[in-house]
Protein backbone atom coordinates (compact mmCIF):
# COMPACT_ATOMS: atom_id res chain seq x y z
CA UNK A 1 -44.90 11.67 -0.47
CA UNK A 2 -43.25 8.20 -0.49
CA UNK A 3 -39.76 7.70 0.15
CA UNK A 4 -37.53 7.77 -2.58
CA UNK A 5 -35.14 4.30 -2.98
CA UNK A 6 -31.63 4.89 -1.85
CA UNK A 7 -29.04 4.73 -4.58
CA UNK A 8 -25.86 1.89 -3.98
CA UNK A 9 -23.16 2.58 -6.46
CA UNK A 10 -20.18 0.61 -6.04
CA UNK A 11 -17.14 2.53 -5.85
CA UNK A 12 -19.55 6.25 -5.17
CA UNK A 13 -18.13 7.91 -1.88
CA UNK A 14 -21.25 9.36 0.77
CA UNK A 15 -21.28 11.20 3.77
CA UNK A 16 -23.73 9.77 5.57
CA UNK A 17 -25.02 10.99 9.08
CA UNK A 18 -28.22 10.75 11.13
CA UNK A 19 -28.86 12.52 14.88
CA UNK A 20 -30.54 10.97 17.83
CA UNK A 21 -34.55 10.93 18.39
CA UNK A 22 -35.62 14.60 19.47
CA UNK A 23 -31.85 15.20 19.24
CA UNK A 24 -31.15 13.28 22.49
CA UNK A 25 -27.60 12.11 23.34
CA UNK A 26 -27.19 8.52 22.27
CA UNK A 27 -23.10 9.10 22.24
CA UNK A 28 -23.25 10.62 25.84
CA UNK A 29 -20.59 8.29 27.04
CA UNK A 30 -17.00 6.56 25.74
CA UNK A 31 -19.29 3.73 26.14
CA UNK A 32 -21.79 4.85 24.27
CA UNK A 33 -19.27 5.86 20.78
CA UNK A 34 -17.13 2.77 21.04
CA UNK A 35 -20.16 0.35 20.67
CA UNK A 36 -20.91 2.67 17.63
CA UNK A 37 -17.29 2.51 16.19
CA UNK A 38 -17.08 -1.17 16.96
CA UNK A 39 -20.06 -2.21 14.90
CA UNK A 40 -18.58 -0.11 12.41
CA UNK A 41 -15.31 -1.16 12.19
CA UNK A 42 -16.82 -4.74 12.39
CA UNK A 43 -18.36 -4.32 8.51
CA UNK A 44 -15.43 -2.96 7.39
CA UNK A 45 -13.52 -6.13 8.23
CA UNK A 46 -16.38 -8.04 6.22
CA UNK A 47 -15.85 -5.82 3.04
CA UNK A 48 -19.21 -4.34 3.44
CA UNK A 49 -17.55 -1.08 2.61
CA UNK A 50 -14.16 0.80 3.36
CA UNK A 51 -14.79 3.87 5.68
CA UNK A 52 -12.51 6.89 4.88
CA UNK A 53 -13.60 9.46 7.99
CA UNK A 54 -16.19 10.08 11.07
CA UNK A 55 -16.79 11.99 13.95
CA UNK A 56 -18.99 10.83 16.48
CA UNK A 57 -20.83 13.84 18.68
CA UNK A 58 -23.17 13.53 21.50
CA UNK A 59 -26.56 13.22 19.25
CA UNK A 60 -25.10 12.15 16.54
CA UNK A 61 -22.68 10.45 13.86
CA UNK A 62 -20.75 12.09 10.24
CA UNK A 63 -19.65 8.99 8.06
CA UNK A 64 -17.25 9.19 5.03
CA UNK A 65 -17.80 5.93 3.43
CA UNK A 66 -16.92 4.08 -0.24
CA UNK A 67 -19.80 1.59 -0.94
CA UNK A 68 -18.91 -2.31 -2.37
CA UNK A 69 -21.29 -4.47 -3.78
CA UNK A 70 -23.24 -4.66 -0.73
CA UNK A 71 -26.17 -2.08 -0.99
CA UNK A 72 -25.96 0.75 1.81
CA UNK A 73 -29.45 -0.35 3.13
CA UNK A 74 -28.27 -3.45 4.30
CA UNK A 75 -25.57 -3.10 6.36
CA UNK A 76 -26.43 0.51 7.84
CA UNK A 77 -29.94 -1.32 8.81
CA UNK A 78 -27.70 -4.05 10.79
CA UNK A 79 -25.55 -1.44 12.10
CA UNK A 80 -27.93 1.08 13.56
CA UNK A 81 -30.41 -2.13 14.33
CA UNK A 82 -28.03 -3.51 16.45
CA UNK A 83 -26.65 -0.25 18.17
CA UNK A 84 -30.23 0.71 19.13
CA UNK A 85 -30.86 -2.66 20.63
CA UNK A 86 -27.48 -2.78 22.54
CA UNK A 87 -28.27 1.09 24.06
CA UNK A 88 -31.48 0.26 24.59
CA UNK A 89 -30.31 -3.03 27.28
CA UNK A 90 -27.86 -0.79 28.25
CA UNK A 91 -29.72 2.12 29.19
CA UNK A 92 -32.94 -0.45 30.64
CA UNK A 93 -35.55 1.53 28.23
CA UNK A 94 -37.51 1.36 24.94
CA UNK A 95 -38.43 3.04 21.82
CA UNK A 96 -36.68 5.11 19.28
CA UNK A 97 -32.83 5.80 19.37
CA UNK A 98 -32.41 7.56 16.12
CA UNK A 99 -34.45 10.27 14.49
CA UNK A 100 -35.75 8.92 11.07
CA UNK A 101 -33.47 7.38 8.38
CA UNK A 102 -29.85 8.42 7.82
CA UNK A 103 -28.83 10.70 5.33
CA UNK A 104 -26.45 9.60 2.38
CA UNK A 105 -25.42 12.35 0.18
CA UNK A 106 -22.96 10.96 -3.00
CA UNK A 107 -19.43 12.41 -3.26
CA UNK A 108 -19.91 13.21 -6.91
CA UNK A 109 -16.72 15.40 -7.40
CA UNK A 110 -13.66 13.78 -5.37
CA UNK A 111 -12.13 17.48 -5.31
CA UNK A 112 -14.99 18.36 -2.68
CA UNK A 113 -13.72 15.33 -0.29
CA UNK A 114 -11.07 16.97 1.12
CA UNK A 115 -13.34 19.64 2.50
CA UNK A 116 -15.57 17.04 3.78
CA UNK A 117 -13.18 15.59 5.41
CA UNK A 118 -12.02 18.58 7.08
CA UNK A 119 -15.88 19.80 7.71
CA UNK A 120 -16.80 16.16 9.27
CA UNK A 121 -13.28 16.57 11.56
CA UNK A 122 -13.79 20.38 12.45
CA UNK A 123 -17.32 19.01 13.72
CA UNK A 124 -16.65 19.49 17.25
CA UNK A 125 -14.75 22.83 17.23
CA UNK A 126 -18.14 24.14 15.59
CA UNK A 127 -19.47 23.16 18.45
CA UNK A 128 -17.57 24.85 20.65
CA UNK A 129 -15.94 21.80 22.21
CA UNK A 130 -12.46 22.08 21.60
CA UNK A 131 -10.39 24.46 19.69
CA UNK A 132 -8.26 21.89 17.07
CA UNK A 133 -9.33 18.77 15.26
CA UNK A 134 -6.58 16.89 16.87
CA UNK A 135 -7.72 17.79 20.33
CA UNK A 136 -10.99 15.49 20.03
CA UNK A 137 -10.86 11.71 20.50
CA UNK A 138 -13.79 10.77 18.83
CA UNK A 139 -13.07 11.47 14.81
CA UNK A 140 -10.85 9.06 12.13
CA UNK A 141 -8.07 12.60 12.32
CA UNK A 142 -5.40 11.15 14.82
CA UNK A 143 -5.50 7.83 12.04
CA UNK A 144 -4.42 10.69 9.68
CA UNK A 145 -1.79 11.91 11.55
CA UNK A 146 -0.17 8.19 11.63
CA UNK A 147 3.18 7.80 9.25
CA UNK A 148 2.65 3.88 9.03
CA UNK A 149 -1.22 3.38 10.12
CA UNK A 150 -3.17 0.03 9.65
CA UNK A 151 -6.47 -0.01 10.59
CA UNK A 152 -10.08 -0.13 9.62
CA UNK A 153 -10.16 3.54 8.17
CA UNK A 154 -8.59 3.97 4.95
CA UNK A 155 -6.46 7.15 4.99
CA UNK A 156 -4.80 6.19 2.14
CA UNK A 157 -7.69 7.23 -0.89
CA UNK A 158 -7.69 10.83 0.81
CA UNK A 159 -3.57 11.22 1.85
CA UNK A 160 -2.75 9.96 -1.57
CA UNK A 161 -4.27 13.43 -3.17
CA UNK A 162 -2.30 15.42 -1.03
CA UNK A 163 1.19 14.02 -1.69
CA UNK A 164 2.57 10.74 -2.82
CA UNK A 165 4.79 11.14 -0.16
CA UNK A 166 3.47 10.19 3.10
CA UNK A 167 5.09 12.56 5.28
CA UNK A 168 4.83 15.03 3.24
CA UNK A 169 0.76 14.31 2.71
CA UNK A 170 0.11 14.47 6.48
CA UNK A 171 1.75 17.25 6.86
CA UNK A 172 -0.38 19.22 4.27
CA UNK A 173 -3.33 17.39 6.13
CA UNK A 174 -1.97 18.61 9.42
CA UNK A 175 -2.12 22.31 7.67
CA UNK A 176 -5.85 21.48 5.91
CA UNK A 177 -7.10 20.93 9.43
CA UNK A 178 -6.06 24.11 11.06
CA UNK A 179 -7.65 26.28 8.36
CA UNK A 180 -11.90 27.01 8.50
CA UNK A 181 -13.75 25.57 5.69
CA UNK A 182 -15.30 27.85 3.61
CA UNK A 183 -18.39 25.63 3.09
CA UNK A 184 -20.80 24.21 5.16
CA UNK A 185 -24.38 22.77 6.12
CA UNK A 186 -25.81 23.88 2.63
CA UNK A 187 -22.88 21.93 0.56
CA UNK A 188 -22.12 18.88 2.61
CA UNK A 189 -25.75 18.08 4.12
CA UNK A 190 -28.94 19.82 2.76
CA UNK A 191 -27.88 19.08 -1.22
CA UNK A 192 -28.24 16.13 -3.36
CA UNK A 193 -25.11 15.39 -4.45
CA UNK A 194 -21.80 16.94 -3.13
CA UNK A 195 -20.29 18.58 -5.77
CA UNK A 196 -21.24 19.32 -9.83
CA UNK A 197 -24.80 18.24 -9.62
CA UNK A 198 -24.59 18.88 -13.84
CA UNK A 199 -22.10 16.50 -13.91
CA UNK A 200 -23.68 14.25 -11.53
CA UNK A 201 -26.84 14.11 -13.62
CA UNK A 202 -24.96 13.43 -16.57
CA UNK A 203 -23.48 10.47 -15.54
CA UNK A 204 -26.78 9.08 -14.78
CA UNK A 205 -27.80 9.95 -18.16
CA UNK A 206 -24.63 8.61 -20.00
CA UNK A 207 -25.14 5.16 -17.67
CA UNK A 208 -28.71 4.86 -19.02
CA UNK A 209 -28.08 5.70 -22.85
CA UNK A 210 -26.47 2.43 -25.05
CA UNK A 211 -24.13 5.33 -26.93
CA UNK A 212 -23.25 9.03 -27.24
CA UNK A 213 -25.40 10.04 -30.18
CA UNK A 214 -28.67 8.90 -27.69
CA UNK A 215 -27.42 10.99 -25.05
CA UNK A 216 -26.86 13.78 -27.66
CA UNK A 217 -29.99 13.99 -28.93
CA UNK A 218 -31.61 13.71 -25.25
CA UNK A 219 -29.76 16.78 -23.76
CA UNK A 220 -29.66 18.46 -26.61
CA UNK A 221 -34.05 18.57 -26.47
CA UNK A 222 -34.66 16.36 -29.03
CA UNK A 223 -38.69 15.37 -29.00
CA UNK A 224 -38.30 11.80 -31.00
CA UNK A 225 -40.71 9.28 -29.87
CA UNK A 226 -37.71 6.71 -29.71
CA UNK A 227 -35.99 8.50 -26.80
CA UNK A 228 -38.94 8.63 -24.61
CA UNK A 229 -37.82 5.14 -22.99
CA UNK A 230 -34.45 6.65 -22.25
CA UNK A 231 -35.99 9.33 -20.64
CA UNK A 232 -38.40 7.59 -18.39
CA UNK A 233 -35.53 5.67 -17.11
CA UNK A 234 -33.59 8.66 -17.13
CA UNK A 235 -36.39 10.23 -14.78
CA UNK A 236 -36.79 7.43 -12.53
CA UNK A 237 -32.64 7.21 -11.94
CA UNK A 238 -32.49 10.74 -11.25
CA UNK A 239 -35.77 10.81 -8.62
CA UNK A 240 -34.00 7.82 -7.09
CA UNK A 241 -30.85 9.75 -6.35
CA UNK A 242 -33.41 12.82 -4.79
CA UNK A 243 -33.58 15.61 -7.74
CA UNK A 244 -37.19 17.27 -7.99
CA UNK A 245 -38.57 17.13 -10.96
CA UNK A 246 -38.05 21.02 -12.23
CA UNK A 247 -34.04 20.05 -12.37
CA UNK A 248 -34.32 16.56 -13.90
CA UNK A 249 -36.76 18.70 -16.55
CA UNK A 250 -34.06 21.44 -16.99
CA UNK A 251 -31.26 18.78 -17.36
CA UNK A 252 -32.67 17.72 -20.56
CA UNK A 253 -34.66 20.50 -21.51
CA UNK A 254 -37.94 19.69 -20.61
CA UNK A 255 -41.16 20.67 -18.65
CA UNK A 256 -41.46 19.36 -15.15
CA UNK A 257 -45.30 18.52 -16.14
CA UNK A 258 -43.76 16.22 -19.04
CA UNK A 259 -41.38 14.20 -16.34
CA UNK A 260 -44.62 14.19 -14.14
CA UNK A 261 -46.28 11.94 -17.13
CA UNK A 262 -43.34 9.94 -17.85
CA UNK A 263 -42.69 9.03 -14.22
CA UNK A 264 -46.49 7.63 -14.58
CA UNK A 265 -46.13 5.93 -17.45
């Protein structure tokens, strides 16, 4: 099966991550994560996009990023391009650093960030290599534990929906980070969208359809030969984002055969 297109839209919040080839340690050393970090922090000082959280492990990376205008493709290609053919000198061999593509998963409901956040931080305690967030060098937390930071990671978007007030939002971060997240692999990295995947798939829909009594008639299983246009595009948007095609069927009440012939139209 072909690989679907990644989606870029600006202002959408990912988690992106990706692991090492045959899960080898490419962050083995300090070394090794600040070339990583660097790179990183170097596209967020050209506006490629602002990045709001990471951990780096030993085999491999969580991102928390908002996209701009420039599509994800471009400037993760240059970033893990150029880390691979740094360790690569660095390490005198050849061949594959990471294993496959990255991952990008959309933030679709900004009330799931905060456990992202707190899932991507509590990374290495999972893995049994310290017992609290704060104890761990490599992660954006100790930037979240800074009354008056500036930096390349904006703690701001996420601080700002704990508490206006600044102390009082770390402080409830502080707390956030000391309790276990109740969710895990199957919300933040094996799903489509993190979050309402309804909701997601409706704002696809509403984007595609020029006004409300369109998308009305398409979700509510309307069969008129003048919507089948705004379906196929419908279809195509959602593949793009990763939905099979029994979900984009369900969505708006249709088989999974009939998105099969659309798609081929």
């Amino acid at each position: 099966m072909p690989r679907q297109p990644r989606t870029n839209i600006p202002g959408m919040i990912y988690h992106l991550f990706q692991r090492g080839n045959n899960k080898e340690f490419i962050f083995a050393s300090d070394k090794d994560k600040l070339s990583i970090l660097y790179l990183l922090e170097d596209h967020t000082k050209k506006a490629d996009f602002e990045l709001l959280g990471y951990v780096i492990m030993s085999n491999h990376y969580h991102l928390i990023l908002k996209i701009k205008e420039t599509p994800m493709q471009d400037f993760m290609h240059r970033i893990i391009c150029n880390y691979a053919k740094n360790y690569n000198k660095r390490k005198q061999r050849s061949g594959h650093v990471f294993e496959g593509r990255y991952k990008s998963i959309p933030v679709e409901d900004r009330g799931y960030l905060l456990d992202l956040l707190r899932y991507v931080h509590q990374n290495p305690i999972r893995a049994g290599i310290c017992q609290h967030v704060r104890d761990y060098s490599w992660s954006s937390d100790r930037f979240y534990r800074m009354p008056t930071y500036r930096g390349p990671i904006n703690t701001s978007l996420i601080l700002d929906m704990l508490s206006q007030n600044r102390s009082e939002a770390i402080r409830m971060y502080q707390t956030l980070m000391n309790d276990p997240v109740d969710k895990g692999v199957d919300d933040f990295e094996t799903v489509f969208v993190i979050g309402d995947k309804n909701k997601h798939l409706d704002r696809l829909l509403a984007e595609i359809c020029s006004d409300k009594l369109i998308y009305t008639a398409i979700k509510s299983g309307s069969k008129s030969l003048d919507l089948i246009s705004f379906k196929k595009r419908f279809a195509r948007a959602a593949r793009k984002a990763g939905y099979p095609m029994t979900e984009i069927g369900k969505h708006i009440s249709i088989s999974q055969s009939s998105i099969s012939r659309l798609l081929k139209r």
